[in-house]
Protein backbone atom coordinates (compact mmCIF):
# COMPACT_ATOMS: atom_id res chain seq x y z
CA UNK A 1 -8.85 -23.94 1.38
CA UNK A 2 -6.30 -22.81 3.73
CA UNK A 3 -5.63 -18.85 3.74
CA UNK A 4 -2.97 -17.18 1.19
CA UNK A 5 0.53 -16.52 1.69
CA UNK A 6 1.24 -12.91 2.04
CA UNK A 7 4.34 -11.60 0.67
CA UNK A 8 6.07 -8.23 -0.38
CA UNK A 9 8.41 -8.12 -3.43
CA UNK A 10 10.54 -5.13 -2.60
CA UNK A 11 12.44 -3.49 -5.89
CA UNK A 12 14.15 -0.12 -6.50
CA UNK A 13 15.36 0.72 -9.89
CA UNK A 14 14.11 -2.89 -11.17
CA UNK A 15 11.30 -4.60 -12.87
CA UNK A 16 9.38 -7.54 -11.47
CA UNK A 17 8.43 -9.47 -14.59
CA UNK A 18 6.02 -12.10 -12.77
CA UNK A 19 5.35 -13.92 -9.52
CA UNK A 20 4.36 -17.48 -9.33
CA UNK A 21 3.53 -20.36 -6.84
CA UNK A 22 3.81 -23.66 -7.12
CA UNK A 23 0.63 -24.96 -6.29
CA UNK A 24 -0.62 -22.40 -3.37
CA UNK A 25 -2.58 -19.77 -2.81
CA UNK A 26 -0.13 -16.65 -3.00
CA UNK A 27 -1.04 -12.65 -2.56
CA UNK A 28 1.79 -10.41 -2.89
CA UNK A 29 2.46 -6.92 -2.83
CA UNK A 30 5.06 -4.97 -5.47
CA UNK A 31 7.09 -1.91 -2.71
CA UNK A 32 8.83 0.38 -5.54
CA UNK A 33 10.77 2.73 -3.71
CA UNK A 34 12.05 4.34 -7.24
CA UNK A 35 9.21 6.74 -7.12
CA UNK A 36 11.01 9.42 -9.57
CA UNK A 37 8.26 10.58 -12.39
CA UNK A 38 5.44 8.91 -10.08
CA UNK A 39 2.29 10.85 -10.14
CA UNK A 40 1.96 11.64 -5.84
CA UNK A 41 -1.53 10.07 -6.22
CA UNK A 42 0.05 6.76 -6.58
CA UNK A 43 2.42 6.75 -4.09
CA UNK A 44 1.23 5.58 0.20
CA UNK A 45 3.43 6.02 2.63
CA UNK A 46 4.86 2.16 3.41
CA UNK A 47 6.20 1.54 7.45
CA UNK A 48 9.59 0.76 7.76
CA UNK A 49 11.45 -1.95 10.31
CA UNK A 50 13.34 1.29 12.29
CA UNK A 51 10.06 2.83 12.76
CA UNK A 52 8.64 5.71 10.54
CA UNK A 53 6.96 5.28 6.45
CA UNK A 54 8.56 6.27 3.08
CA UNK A 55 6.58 7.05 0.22
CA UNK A 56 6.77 4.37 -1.87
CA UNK A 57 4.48 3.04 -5.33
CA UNK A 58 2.96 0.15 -4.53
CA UNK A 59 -0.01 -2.66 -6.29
CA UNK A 60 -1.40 -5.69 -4.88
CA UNK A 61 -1.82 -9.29 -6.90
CA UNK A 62 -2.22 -12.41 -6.52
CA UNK A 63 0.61 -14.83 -7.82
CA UNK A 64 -0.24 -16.79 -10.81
CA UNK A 65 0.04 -20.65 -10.01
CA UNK A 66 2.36 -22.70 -12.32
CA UNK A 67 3.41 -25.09 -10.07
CA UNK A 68 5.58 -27.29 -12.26
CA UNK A 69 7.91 -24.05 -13.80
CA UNK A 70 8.33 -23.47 -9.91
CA UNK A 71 9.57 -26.42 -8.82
CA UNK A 72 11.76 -26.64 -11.84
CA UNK A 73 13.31 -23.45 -11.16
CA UNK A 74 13.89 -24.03 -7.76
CA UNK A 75 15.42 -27.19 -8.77
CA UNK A 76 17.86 -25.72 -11.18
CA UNK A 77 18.72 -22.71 -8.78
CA UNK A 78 19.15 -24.73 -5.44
CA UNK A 79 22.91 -24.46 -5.37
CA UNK A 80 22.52 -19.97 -5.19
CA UNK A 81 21.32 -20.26 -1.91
């Protein structure tokens, strides 16, 4: 089996409701950068592109596999792009 896919789902002010792969292997990380209420325990300090970190609430998962809804909904949202 070949490694995972690594991937980070960035949100501020939103709410991922689910990640899924079509078929693969897929870890991903949540980056919430909406950190108001957040206990400080819960927050790590994430690197940014410019150089530097910002404390951010993050979890890691690994993407629920439902290959068929995937495809479908890349299908019907092809023309977005």
């Amino acid at each position: 089996m070949s490694e995972p896919i690594k991937i980070a789902v960035i949100i501020e002010g939103g709410l991922v409701q689910s990640v899924l792969s079509a078929g693969v292997p897929v870890e991903y990380v949540v980056i919430d950068y909406d950190t108001e209420g957040a206990d400080d325990a819960d927050l790590l300090d994430v690197p940014q592109d410019g150089g530097g970190t910002v404390r951010a609430f993050a979890h890691r998962r690994d993407a629920e596999i439902d290959g068929p809804f995937v495809l479908a909904a890349w299908d019907a949202a092809r023309d977005l792009a």
